[in-house]
Protein backbone atom coordinates (compact mmCIF):
# COMPACT_ATOMS: atom_id res chain seq x y z
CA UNK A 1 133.59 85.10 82.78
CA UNK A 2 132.28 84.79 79.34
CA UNK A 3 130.86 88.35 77.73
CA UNK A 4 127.40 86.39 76.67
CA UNK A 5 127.24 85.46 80.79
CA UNK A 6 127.88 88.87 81.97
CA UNK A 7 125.33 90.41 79.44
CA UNK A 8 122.95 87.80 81.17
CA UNK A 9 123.99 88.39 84.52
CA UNK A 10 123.40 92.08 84.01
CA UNK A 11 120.19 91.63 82.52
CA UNK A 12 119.14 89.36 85.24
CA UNK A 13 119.79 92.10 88.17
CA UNK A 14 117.59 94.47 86.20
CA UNK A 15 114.68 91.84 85.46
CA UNK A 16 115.16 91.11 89.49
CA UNK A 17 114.50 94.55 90.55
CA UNK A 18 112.04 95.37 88.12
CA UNK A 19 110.56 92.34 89.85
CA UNK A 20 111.07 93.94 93.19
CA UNK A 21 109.37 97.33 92.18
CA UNK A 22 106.44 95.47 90.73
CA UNK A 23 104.10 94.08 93.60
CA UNK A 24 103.57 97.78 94.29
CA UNK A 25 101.80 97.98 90.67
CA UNK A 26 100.79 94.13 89.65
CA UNK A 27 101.55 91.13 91.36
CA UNK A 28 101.16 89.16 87.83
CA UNK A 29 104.00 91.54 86.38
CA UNK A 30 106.00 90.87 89.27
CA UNK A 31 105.46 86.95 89.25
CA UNK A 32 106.72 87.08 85.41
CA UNK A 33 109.44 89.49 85.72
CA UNK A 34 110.71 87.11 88.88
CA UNK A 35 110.48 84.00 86.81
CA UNK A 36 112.43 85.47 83.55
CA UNK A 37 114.97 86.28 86.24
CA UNK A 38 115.12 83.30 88.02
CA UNK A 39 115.62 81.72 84.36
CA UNK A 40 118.25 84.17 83.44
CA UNK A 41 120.37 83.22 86.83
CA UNK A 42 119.94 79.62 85.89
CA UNK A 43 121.23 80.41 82.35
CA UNK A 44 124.17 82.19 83.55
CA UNK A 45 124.76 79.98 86.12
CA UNK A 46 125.17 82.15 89.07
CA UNK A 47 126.03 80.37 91.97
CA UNK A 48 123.19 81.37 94.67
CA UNK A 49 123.32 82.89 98.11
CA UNK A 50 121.68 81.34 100.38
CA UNK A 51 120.71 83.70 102.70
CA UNK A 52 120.66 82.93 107.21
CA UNK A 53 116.68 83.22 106.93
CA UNK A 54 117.11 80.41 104.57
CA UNK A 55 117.25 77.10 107.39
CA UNK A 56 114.05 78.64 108.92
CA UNK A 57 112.27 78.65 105.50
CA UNK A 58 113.25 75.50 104.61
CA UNK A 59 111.78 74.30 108.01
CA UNK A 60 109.09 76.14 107.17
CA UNK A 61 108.10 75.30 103.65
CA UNK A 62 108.57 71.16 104.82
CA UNK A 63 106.53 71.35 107.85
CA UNK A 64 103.89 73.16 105.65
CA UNK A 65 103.83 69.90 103.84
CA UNK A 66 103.37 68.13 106.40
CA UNK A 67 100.85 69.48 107.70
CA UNK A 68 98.96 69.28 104.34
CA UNK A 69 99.60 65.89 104.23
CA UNK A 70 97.87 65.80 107.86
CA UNK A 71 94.52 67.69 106.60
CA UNK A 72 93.64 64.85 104.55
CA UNK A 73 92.46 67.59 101.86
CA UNK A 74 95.35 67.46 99.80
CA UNK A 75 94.12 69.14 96.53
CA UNK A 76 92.36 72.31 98.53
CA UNK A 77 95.83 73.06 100.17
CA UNK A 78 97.76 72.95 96.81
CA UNK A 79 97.40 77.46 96.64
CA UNK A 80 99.56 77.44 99.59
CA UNK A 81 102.33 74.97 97.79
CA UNK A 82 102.48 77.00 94.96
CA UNK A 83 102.61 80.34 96.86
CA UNK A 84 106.20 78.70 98.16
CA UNK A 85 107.13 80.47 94.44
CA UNK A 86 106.87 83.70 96.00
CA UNK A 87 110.32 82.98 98.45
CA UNK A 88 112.13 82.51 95.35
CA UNK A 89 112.61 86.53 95.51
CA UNK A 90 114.72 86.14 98.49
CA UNK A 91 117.15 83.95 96.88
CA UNK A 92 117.03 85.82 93.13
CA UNK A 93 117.94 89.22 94.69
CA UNK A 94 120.30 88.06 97.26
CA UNK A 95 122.31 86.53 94.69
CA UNK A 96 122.28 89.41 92.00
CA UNK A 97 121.66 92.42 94.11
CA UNK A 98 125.49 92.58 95.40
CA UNK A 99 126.44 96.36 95.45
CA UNK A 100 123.95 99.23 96.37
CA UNK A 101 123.37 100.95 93.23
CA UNK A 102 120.58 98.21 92.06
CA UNK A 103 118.97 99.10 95.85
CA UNK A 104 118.99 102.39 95.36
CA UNK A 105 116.63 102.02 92.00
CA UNK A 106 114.88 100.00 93.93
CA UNK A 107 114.40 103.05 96.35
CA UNK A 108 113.25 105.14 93.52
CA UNK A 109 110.69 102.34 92.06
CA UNK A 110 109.16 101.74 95.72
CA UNK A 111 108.68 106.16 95.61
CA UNK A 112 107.35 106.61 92.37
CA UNK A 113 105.28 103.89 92.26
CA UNK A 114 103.99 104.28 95.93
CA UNK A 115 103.49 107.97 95.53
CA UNK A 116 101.32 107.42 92.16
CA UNK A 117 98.95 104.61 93.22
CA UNK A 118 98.74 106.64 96.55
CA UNK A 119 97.63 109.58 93.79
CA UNK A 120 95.40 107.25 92.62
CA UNK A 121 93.86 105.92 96.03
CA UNK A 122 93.10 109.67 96.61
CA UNK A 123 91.35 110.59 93.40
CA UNK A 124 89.26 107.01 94.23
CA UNK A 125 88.61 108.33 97.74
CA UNK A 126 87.29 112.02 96.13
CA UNK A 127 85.00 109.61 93.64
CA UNK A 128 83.71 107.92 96.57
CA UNK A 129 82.94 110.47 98.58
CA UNK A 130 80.66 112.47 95.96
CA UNK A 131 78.96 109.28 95.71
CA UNK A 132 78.12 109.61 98.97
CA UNK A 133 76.46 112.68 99.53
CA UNK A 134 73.82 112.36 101.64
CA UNK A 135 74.13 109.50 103.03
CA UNK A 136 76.79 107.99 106.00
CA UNK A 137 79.71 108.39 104.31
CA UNK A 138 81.83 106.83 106.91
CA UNK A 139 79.48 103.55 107.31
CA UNK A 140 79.88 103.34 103.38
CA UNK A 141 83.28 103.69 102.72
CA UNK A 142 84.22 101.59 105.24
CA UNK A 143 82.94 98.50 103.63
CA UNK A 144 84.36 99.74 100.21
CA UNK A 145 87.45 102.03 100.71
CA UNK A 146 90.49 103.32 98.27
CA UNK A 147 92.72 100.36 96.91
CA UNK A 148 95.50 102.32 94.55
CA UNK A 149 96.38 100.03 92.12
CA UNK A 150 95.59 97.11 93.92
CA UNK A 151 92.47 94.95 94.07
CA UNK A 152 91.86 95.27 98.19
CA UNK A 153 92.37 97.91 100.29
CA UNK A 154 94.44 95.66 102.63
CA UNK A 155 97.14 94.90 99.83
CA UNK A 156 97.00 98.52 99.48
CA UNK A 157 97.92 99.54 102.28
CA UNK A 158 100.26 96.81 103.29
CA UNK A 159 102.97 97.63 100.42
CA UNK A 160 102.28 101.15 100.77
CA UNK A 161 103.42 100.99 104.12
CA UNK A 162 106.70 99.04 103.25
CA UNK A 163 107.73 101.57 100.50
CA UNK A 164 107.09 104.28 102.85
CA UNK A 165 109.24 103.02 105.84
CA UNK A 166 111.88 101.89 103.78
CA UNK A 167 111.73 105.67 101.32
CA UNK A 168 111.74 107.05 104.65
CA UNK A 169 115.05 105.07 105.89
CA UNK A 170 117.18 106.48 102.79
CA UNK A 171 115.48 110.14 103.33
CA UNK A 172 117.07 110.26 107.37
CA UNK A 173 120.26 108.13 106.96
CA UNK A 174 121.31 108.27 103.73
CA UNK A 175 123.61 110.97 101.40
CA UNK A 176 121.44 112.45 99.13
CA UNK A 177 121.69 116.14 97.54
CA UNK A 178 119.28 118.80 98.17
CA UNK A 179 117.14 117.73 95.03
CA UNK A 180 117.18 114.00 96.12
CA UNK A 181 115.85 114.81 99.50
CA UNK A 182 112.80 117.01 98.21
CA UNK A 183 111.89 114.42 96.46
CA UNK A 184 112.06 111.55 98.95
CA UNK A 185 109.78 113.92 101.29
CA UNK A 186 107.29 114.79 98.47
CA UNK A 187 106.76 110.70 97.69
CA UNK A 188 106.67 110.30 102.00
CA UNK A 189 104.05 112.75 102.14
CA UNK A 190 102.14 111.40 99.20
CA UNK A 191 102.05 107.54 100.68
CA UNK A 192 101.42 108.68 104.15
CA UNK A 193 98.49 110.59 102.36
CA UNK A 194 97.70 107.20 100.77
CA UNK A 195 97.61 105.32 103.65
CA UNK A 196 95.26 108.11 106.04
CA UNK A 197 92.78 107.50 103.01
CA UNK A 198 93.51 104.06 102.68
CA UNK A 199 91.88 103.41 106.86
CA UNK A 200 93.47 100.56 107.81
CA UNK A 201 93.81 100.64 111.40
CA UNK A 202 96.63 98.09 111.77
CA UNK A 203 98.60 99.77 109.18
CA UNK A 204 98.34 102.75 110.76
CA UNK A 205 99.34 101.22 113.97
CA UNK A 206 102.62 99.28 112.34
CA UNK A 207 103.65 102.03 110.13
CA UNK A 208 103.75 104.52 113.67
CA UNK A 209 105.65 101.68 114.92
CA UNK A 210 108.45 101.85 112.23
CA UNK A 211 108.03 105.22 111.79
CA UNK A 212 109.05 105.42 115.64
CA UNK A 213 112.00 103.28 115.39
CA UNK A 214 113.88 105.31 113.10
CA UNK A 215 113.31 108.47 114.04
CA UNK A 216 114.24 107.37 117.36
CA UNK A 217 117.97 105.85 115.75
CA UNK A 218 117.89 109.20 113.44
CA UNK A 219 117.68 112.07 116.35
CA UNK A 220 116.27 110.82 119.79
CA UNK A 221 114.96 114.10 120.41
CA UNK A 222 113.20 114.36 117.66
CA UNK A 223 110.61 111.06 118.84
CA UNK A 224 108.86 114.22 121.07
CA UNK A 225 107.52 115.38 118.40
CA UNK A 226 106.04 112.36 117.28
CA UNK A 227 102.63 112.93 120.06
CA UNK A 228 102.48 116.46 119.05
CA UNK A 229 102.08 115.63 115.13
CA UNK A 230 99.60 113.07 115.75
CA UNK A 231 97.68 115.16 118.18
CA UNK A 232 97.57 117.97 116.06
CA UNK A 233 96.48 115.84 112.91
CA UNK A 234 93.68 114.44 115.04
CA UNK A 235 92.42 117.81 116.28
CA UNK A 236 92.42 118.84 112.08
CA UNK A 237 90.94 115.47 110.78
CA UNK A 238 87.75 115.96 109.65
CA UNK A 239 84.86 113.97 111.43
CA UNK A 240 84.65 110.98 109.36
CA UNK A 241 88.55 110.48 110.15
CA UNK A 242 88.19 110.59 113.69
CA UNK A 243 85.41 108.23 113.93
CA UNK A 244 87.86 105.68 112.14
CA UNK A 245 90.78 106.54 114.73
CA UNK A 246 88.43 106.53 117.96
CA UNK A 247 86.53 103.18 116.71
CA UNK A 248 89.39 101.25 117.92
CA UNK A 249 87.82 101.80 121.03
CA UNK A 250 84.05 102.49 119.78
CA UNK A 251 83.58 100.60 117.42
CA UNK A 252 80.16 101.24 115.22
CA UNK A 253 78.83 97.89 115.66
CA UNK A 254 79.90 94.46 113.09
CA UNK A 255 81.01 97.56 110.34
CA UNK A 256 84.03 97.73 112.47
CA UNK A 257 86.22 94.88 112.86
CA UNK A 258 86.81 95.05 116.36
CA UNK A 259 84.29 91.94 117.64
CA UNK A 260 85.27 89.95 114.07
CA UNK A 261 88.97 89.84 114.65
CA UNK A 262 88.03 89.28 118.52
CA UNK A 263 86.15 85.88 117.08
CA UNK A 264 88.87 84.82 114.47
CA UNK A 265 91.15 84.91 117.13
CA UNK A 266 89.13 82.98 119.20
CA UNK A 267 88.46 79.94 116.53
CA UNK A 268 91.90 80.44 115.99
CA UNK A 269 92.43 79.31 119.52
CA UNK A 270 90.30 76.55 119.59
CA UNK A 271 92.20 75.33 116.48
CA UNK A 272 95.69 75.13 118.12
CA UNK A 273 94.72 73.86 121.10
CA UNK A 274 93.08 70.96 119.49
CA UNK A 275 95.46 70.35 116.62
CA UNK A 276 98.84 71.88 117.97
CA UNK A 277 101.46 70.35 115.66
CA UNK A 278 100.05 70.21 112.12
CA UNK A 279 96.86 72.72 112.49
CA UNK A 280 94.17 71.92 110.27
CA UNK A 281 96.03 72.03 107.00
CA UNK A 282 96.67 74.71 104.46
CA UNK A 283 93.46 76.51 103.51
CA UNK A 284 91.22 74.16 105.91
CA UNK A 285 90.64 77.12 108.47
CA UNK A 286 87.95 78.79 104.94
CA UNK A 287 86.24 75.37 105.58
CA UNK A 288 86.07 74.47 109.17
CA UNK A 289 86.37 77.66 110.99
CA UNK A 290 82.40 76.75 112.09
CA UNK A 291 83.72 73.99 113.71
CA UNK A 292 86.37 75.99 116.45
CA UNK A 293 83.84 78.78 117.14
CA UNK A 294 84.60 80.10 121.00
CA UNK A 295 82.30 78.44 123.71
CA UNK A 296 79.72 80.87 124.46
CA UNK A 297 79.40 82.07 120.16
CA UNK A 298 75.82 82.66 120.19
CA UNK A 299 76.06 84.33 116.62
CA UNK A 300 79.16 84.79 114.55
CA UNK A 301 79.43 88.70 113.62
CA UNK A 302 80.06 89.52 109.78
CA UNK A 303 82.98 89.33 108.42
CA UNK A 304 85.66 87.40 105.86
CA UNK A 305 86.31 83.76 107.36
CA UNK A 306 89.03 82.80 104.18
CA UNK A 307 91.48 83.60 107.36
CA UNK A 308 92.18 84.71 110.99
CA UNK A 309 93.49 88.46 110.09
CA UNK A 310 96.12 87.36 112.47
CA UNK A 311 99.60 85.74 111.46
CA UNK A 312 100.43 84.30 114.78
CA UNK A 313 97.01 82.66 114.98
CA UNK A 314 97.03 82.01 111.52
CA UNK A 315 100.16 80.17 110.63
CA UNK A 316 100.27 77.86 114.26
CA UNK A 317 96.16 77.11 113.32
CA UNK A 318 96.72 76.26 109.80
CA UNK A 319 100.04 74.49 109.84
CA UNK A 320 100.78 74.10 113.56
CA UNK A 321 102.94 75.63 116.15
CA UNK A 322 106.60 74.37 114.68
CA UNK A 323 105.42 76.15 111.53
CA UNK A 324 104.91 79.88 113.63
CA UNK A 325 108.02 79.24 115.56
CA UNK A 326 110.07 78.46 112.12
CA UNK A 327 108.38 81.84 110.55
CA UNK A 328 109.34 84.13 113.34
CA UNK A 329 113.04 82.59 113.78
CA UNK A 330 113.49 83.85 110.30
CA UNK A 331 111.86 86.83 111.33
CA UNK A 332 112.99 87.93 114.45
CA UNK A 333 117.17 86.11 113.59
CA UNK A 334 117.07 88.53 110.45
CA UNK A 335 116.23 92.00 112.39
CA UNK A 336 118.91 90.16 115.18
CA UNK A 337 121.50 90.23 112.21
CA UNK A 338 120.72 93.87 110.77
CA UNK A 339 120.91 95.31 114.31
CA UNK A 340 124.56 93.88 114.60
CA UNK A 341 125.65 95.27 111.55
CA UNK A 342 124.39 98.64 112.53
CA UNK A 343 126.34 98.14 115.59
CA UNK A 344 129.59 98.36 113.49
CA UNK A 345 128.75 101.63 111.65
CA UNK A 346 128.65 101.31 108.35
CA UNK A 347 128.35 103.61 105.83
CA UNK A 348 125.38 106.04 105.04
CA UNK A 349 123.98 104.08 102.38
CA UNK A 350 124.32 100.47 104.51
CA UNK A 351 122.73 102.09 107.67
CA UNK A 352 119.67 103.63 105.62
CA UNK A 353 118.82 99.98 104.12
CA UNK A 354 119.31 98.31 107.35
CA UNK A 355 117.44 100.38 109.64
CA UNK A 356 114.71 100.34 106.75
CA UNK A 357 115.08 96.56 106.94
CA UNK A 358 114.71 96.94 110.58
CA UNK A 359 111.76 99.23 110.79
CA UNK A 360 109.60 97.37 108.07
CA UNK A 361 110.18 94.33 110.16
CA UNK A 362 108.58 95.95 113.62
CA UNK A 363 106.13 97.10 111.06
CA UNK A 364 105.25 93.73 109.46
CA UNK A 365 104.71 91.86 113.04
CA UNK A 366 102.98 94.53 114.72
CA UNK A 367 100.29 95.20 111.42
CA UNK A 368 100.30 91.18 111.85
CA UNK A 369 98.30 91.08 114.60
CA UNK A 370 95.49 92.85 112.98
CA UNK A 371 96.14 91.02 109.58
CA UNK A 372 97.26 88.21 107.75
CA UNK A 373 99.50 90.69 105.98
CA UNK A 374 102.19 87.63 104.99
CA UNK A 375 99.54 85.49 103.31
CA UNK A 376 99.36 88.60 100.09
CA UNK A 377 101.82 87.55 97.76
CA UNK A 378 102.47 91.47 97.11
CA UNK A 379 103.33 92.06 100.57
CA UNK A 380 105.42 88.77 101.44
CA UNK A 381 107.14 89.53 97.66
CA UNK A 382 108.03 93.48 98.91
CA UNK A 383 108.97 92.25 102.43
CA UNK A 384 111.68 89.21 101.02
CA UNK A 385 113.05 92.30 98.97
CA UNK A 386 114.03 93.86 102.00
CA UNK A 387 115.37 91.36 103.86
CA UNK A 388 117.58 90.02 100.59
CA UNK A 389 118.69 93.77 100.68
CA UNK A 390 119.41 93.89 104.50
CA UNK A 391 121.24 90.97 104.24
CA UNK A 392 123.57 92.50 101.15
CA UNK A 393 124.05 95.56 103.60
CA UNK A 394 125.03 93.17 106.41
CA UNK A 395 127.97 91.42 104.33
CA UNK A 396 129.31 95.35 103.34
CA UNK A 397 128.84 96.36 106.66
């Protein structure tokens, strides 16, 4: 190899993981940063790995098509073609991001840049409160709460909760020094901070999920105290808190989501049943959810009908069941793969980013439930990071 390509190839890696750290600032950065890399790879003419998530996409991505082709509303659908740019991060990283080093700034990006827009969601949150003095501060802040750097609270929380898990991975599993460590835990505490302010029920619920699995692989023991913590941070919360925790089971009328998501899931429903192979087309569900409204909807409650907060729902609605089934193969056959590689022992440093890889996956599809978490570009962008560097800790295993 040429000096002139390895300069490139070196610069690439860098421009890739800048890339990576990005979403948790600007998407727009990111989408740049990925591009010049992408163009550098090309350049230097890199021969790409082609990940095992890879056949699924492709299925994906084709039956996507499709399906748009099926809607009949060709034009409207084009966001979701384009968004197809976004899985070009899986491809970029896998092939530059070959030895750990790289991952490990990556580690470092994802904490400093979680921790600080989680610093930021909490001087919003203080802002917003004075505002509210004397008035329901919990009915008004849950229509308008903390977004970090972000533009939606959602988004917010969503990468927040994927630099947490996978900070949290290198803090129990892998080698750091005393100094390290401290600092891991301060940027932990910080995001999980972050995402209490941030009140997002379903990322509350997948990052306990993650959360669980690795302290479970870290000390078994240890999962007991799990209960305890969250009992005891319920008995401190202060009221407003506990209204938020508690309104998964009472809610406070249409300001909670509880009866909204119960209807998307519903239309979602009526969708699939009556168009099960190519759904009603990329972005159709915005236009014709009215249509696929359950039997018995006297009155819709308020709420955002772009989507069905739901990925299951969502993806076997819009572009039909083969199109779910494709997603969670890659899915589910990438946490299948990092589990086996665990199962060989590796090293510290490959067992921290593939229980990381692991635990942001249970994270992802049990938030996406409550949320179309994969349709933001930030969080799909932060979540192909991962797998590219589970699957580069699977080959080393």
């Amino acid at each position: 190899m040429n000096p002139a390509t390895e300069r490139m190839q070196r610069l690439a890696l860098w421009v890739a993981c800048s890339s990576a750290v990005a979403p948790v600032v600007s998407i727009a950065a990111s989408h740049i940063l990925l591009g010049a890399a992408l163009a550098m790879m090309l350049v230097a003419r890199s021969r790409p790995v082609w990940t095992p998530a890879w056949p699924p996409l492709l299925f994906f991505m084709g039956w996507s098509l499709l399906s748009l082709a099926a809607s009949g509303d060709v034009w409207a659908g084009l966001p979701q073609v384009r968004k197809f740019y976004v899985l070009a991060a899986l491809v970029v990283l896998a092939t530059l991001v070959r030895r750990l080093e790289p991952i490990r700034s990556v580690v470092w990006g994802w904490a400093a840049a979680g921790a600080a827009s989680s610093l930021w969601a909490g001087i919003q949150f203080y802002g917003k409160w004075r505002r509210s003095s004397g008035g329901d501060f919990y009915l008004d802040y849950v229509a308008d709460r903390v977004t970090g750097f972000m533009s939606h609270w959602m988004t917010f929380s969503g990468v927040v909760m994927i630099a947490l898990l996978f900070v949290l991975a290198h803090l129990l599993f892998a080698r750091r020094s005393r100094k390290e460590r401290y600092l891991l835990a301060a940027a932990v505490a910080v995001m999980s901070v972050g995402l209490v302010l941030g009140w997002t029920r379903s990322v509350w619920l997948g990052c306990l999920c993650g959360a669980a699995y690795l302290i479970w692989n870290w000390r078994k023991l240890a999962i007991l105290a799990l209960p305890a913590a969250l009992g005891l941070g319920f008995v401190m919360a202060p009221p407003s808190l506990k209204q938020r925790a508690v309104s998964v089971l009472r809610p406070h009328g249409e300001r909670d989501s509880n009866q909204h998501r119960a209807v998307t899931r519903g239309i979602g429903w009526q969708m699939i049943k009556a168009h099960p192979w190519f759904g009603v087309g990329p972005e159709q569900v915005a236009r014709q959810y009215k249509k696929y409204l359950p039997p018995g909807t006297a009155q819709i409650p308020d709420g955002f009908y772009g989507h069905l907060h739901n990925i299951y729902f969502q993806f076997a609605a819009e572009r039909g069941v083969p199109a779910l089934v494709a997603l969670l193969w890659c899915v589910l056959a990438s946490a299948v793969l990092f589990l086996r590689a665990l199962g060989r022992r590796p090293p510290p440093a490959e067992t921290a980013i593939l229980h990381g890889a692991v635990a942001v996956t249970v994270a992802i599809l049990a938030t996406g439930y409550f949320e179309h978490n994969l349709g933001d570009s930030e969080v799909l962008q932060l979540y192909l990071t991962v797998l590219a560097f589970g699957f580069t800790a699977a080959q080393r295993a």
